[in-house]
Protein backbone atom coordinates (compact mmCIF):
# COMPACT_ATOMS: atom_id res chain seq x y z
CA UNK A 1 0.00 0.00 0.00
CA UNK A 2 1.33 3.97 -0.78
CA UNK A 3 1.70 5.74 2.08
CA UNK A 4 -0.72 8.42 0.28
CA UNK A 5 -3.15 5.78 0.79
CA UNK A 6 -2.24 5.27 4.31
CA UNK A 7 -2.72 8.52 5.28
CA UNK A 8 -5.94 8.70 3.75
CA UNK A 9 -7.14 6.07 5.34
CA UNK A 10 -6.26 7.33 8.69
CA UNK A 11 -7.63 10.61 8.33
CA UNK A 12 -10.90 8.65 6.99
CA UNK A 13 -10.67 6.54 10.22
CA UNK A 14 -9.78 9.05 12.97
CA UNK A 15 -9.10 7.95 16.61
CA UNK A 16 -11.59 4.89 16.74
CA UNK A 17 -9.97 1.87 18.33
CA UNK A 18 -9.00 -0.54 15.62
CA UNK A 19 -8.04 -4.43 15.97
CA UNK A 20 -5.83 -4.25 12.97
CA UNK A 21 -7.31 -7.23 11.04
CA UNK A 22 -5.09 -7.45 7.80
CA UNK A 23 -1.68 -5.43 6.52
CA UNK A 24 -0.33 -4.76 3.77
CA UNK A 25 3.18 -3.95 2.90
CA UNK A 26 4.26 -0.12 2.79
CA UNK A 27 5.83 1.53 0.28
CA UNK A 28 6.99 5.21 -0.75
CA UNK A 29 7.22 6.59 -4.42
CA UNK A 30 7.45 2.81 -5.45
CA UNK A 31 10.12 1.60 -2.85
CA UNK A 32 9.54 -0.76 -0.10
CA UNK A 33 10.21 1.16 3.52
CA UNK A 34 10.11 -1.87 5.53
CA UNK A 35 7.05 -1.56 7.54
CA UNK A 36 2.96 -2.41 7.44
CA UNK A 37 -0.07 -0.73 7.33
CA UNK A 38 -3.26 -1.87 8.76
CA UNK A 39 -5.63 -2.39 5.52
CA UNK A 40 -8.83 -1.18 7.84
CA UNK A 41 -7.19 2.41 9.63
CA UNK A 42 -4.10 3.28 8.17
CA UNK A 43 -1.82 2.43 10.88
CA UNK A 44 1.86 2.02 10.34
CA UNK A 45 3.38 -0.40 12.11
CA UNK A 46 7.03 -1.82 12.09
CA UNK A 47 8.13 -5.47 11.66
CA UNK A 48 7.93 -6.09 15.36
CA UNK A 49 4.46 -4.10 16.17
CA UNK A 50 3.42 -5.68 13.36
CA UNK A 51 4.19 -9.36 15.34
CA UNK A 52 2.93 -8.08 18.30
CA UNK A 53 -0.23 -7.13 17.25
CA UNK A 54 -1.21 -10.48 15.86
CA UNK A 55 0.08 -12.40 18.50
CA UNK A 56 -2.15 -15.10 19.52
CA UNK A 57 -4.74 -14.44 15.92
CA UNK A 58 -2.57 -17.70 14.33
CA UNK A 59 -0.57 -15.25 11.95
């Protein structure tokens, strides 16, 4: 996902709670920057947040 998209979505999605149920991979003008963004608010998330927030959903 762009993160033009990413901040879209989170502007869309505002400060609701969110239990992050699907990411995507991030990238910037077409290059990959490592982290994930939550396909529901926008949230990016490293590697390890990214682990942590599925822990225990069988990911």
């Amino acid at each position: 996902m762009q993160k033009k998209k990413a901040t879209e979505l989170q502007q869309a999605w505002g400060a609701k709670p969110c239990p992050h149920p699907a990411f995507a991979k991030e990238y910037d003008l077409g290059e990959r920057t490592g982290n994930y963004v939550c396909t529901q608010c926008g949230a990016i998330l490293s590697f390890r947040e990214k682990v942590e927030a599925t822990k225990g959903r069988g990911e």
